[in-house]
Protein backbone atom coordinates (compact mmCIF):
# COMPACT_ATOMS: atom_id res chain seq x y z
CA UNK A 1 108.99 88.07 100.92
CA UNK A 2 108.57 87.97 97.21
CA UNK A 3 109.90 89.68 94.10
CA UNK A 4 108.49 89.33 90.33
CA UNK A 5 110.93 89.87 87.71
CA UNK A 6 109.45 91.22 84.78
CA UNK A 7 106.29 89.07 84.68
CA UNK A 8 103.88 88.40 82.05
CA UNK A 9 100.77 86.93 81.81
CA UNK A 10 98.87 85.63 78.61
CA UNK A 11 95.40 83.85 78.62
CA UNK A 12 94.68 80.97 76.98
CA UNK A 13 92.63 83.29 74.14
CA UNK A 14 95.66 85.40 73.38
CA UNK A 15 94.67 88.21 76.03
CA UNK A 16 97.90 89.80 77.60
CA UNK A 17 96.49 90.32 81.04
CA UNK A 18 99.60 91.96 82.64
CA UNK A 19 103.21 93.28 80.78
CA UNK A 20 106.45 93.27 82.37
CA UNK A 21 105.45 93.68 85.94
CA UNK A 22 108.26 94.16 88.25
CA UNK A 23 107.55 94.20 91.91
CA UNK A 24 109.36 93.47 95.25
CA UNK A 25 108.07 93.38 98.93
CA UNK A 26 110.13 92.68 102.07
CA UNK A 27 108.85 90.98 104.82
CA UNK A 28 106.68 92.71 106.72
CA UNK A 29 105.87 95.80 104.67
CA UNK A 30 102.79 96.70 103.14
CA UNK A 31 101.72 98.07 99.97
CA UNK A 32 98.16 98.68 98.50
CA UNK A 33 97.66 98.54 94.92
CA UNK A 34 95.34 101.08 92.83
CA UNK A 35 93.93 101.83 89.07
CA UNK A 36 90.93 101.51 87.59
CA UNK A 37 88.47 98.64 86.60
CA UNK A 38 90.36 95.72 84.35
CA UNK A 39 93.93 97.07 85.49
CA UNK A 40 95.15 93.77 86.19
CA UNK A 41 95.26 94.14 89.65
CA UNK A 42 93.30 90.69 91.08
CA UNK A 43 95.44 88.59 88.58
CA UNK A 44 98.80 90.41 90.26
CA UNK A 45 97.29 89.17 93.23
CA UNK A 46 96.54 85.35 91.86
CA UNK A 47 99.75 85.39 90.42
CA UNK A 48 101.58 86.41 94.22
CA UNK A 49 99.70 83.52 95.78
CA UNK A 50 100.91 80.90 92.97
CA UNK A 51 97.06 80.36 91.72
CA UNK A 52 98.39 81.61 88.61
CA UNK A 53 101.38 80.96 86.43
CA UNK A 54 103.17 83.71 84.87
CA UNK A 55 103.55 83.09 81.04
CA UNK A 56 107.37 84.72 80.85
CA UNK A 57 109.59 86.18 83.52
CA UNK A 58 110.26 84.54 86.91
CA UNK A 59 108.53 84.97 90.97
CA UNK A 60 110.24 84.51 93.86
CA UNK A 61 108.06 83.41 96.46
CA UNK A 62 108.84 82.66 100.33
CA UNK A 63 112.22 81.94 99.31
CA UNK A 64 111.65 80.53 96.04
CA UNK A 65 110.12 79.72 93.12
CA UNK A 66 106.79 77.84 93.41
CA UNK A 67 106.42 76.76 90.15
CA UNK A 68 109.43 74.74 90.56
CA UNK A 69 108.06 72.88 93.69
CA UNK A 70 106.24 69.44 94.13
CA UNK A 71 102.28 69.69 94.25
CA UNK A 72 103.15 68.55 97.92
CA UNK A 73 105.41 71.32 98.51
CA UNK A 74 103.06 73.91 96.82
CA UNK A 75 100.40 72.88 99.14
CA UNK A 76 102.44 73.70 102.42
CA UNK A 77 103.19 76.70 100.47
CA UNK A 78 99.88 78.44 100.00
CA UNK A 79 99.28 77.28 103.69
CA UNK A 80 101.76 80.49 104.07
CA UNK A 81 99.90 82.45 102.12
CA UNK A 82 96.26 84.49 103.58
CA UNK A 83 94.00 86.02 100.85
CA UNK A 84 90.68 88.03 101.59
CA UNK A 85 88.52 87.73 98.33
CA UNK A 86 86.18 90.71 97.66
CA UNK A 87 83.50 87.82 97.23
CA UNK A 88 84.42 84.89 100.25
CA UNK A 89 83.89 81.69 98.65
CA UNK A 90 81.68 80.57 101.95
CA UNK A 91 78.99 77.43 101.03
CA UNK A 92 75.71 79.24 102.20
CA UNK A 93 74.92 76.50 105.04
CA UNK A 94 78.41 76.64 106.40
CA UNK A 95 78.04 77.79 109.78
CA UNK A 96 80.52 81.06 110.45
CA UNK A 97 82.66 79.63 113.36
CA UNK A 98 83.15 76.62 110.53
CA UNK A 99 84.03 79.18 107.81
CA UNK A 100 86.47 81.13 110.21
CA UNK A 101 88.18 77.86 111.11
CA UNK A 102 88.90 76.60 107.98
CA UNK A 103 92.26 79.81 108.15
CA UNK A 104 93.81 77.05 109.37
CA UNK A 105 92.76 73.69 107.74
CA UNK A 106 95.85 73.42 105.53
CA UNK A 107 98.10 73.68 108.90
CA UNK A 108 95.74 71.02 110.51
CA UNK A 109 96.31 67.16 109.91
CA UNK A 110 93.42 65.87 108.53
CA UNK A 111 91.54 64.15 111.21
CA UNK A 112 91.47 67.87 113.04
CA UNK A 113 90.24 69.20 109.92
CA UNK A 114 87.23 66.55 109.44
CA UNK A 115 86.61 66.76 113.69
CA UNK A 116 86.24 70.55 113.20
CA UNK A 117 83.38 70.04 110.84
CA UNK A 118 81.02 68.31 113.89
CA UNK A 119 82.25 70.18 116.72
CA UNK A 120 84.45 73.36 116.17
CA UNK A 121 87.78 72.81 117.79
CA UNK A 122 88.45 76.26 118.57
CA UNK A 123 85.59 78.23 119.41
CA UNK A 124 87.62 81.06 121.47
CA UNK A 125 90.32 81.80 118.43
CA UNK A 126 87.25 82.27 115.82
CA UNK A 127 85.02 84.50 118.42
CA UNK A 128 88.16 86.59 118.78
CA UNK A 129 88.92 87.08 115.56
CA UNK A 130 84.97 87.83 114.69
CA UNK A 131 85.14 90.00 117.55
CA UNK A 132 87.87 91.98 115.91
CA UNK A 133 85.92 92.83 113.21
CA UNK A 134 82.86 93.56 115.64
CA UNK A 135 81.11 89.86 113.99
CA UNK A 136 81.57 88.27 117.55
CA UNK A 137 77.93 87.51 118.31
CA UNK A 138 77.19 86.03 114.56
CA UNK A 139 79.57 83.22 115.26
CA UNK A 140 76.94 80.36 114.99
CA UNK A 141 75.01 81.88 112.02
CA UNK A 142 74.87 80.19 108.63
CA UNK A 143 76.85 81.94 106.10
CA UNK A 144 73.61 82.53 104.52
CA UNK A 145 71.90 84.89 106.75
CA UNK A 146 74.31 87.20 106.56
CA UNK A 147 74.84 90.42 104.12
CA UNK A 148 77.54 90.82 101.26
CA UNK A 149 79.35 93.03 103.74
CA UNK A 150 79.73 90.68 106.94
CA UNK A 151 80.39 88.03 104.45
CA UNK A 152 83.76 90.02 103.47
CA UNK A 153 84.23 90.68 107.32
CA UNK A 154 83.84 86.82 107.95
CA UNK A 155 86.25 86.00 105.27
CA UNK A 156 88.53 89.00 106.43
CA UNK A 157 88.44 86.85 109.93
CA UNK A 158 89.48 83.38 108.64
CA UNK A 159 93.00 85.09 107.00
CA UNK A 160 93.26 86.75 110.77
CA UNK A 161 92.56 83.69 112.20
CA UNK A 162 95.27 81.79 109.62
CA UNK A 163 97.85 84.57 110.75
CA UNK A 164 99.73 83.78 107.57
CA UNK A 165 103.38 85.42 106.75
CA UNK A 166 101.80 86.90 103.61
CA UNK A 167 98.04 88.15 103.74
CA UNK A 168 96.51 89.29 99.94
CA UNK A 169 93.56 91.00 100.23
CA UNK A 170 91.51 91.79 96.97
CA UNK A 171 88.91 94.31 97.22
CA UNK A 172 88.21 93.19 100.61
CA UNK A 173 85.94 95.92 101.63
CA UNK A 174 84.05 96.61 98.34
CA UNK A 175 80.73 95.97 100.43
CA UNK A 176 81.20 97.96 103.28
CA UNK A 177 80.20 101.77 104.51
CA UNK A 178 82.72 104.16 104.29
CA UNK A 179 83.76 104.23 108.64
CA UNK A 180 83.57 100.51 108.78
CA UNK A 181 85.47 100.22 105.17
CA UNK A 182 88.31 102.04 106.86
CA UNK A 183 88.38 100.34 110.26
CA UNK A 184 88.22 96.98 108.99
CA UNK A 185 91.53 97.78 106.50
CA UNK A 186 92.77 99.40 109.78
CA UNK A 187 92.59 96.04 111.72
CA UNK A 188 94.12 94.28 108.41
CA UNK A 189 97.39 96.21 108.97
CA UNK A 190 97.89 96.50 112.50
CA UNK A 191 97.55 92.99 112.40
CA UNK A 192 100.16 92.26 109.94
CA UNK A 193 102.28 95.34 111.65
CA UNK A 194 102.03 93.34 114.86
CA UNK A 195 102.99 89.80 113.51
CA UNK A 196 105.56 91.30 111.14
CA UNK A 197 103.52 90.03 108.31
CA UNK A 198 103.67 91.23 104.96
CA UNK A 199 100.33 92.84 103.64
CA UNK A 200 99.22 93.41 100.07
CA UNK A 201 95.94 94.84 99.57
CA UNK A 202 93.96 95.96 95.99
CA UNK A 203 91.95 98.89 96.71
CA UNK A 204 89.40 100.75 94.21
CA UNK A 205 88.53 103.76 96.61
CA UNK A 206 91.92 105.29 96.99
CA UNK A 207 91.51 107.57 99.84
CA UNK A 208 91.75 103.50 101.93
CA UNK A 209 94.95 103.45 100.20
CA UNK A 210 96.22 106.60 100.86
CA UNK A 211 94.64 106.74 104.17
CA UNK A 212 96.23 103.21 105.75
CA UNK A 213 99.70 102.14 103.42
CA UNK A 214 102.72 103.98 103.22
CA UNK A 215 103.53 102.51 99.59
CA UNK A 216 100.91 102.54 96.66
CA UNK A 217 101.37 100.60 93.18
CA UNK A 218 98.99 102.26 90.52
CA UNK A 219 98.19 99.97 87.63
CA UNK A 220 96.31 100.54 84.36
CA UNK A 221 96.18 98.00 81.31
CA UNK A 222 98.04 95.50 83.15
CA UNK A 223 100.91 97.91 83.79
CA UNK A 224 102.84 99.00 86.86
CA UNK A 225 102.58 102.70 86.02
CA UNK A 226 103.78 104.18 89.05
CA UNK A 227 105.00 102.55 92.72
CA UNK A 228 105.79 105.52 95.06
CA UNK A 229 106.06 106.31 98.95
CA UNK A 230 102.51 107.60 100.00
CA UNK A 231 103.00 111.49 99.95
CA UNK A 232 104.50 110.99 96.29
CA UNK A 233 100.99 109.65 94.88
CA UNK A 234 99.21 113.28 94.71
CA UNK A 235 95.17 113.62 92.81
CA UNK A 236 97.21 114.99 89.49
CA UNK A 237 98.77 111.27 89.40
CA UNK A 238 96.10 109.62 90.49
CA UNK A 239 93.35 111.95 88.04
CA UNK A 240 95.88 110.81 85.23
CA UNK A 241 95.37 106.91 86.63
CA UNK A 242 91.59 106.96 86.15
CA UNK A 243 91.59 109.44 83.57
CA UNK A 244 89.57 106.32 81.75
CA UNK A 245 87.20 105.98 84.25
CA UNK A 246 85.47 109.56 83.29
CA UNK A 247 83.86 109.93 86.97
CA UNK A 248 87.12 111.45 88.61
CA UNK A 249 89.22 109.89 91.79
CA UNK A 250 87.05 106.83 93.24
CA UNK A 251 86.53 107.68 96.96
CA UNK A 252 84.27 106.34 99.69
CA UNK A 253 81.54 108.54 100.38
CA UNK A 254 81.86 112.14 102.27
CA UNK A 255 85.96 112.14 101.90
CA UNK A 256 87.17 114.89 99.76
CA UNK A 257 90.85 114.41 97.72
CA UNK A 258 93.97 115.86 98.64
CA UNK A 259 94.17 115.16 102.11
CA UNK A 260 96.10 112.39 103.80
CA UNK A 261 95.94 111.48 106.92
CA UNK A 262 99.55 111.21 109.09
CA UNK A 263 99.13 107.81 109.66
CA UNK A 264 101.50 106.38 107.00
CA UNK A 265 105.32 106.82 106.93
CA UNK A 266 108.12 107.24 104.01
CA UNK A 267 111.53 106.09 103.83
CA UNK A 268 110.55 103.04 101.16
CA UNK A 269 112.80 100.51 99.29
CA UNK A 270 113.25 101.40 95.74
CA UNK A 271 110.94 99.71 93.24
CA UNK A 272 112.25 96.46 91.95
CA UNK A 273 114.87 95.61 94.62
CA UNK A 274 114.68 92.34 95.71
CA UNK A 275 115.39 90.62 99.25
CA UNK A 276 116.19 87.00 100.51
């Protein structure tokens, strides 16, 4: 699905946002990334969807490198590619069924696209995937009656709605209670599970992570500092993770440390092997 060999990536003010980051998914697996505050972790993510190009070393993406593509050609690309911001960019008067839709405007021609705009062209598809998320019966609400939290739920929606090959998800429940944070990742990866889709997800609150992947990538200081099967990442590795933070292991609220659910498996590719 994609492989990074030994990226780098340096802002335009000298800042060296992430060092010699080697990573490799295969299609349909799906990894969540942890660390603490300024890790690096939503420009890994930028950089996997080709809104970002690395400054040295080389990504593989869908079967090649997008940075040697047409603009054309990246287009159809990102079509291929889902991401959940922590923060939807949704225009406040946008009606949800309109902001769920638009999953699938870069697979649309364009007249669809424009038509959708007056009269949604696919009312059932959007309800469902609303309804997944338990949204169903806000589908005609503006975007701006909503709360942060069903905003990241409606946003979650339109990449289930896309049902792209590769879904990114950054922080995508940041806004949510603790049940609903984990039911809502929940219906991220049995989604992907059940189209064979390939799911990355950044995650502060690391019982999610531990709770719904069966391969975590800790970062820190724009490092991969560990990448490990899920019963390898115990609280003395992840303590030493956020040993900056001060405040001890992020979790959501009532969960204690130490104790994984058996909802995850092992048996994981090696870190840094790459696939076709």
């Amino acid at each position: 699905m994609f492989c990074l060999h030994d990226v780098e990536l340096t802002h335009a003010n000298g800042f060296v946002a992430l060092r010699e980051i080697a990573l490799a998914l295969q299609t349909g697996e799906q990894l969540a990334i942890v660390g603490p505050s300024g890790a690096g972790k939503t420009t890994l993510l930028r950089l996997i969807s080709a809104a970002l190009r690395p400054s040295k070393g080389r990504i593989d993406l869908l079967g090649g490198d997008p940075w040697a593509l047409s603009a054309a050609e990246l287009r159809r690309l990102r079509t291929r590619i889902g991401v959940a911001h922590q923060a939807p960019p949704l225009p406040p008067r946008q009606r949800v069924v309109t902001a769920v839709l638009a999953g699938r405007l870069g697979q649309w021609p364009w007249w669809k696209g424009i038509a959708s705009l007056a009269y949604p062209v696919d009312v059932t598809g959007a309800c469902a995937a609303l309804a997944r998320l338990e949204l169903g019966e806000r589908i005609f609400d503006r975007c701006d009656r909503l709360s942060g939290g069903q905003l990241q739920r409606v946003g979650i929606a339109r990449v289930l709605y896309q049902q792209a090959q590769l879904v990114l998800a950054d922080e995508p429940v940041s806004a949510l209670d603790p049940a609903l944070a984990l039911q809502t990742v929940k219906v991220l990866c049995d989604d992907a599970a059940a189209r064979g889709a390939t799911l990355v997800a950044s995650l502060h609150a690391v019982d999610l992570a531990r709770s719904c992947f069966p391969r975590i990538v800790g970062m820190r200081e724009g490092r991969i500092v560990f990448d490990l099967p899920v019963a390898a990442v115990d609280d003395v590795l992840l303590s030493e993770l956020y040993a900056t933070e001060g405040g001890g292991l992020p979790l959501l609220a009532g969960e204690q440390p130490g104790t994984v659910p058996p909802t995850v498996e092992a048996g994981l590719p090696r870190r840094g092997t790459c696939w076709r």
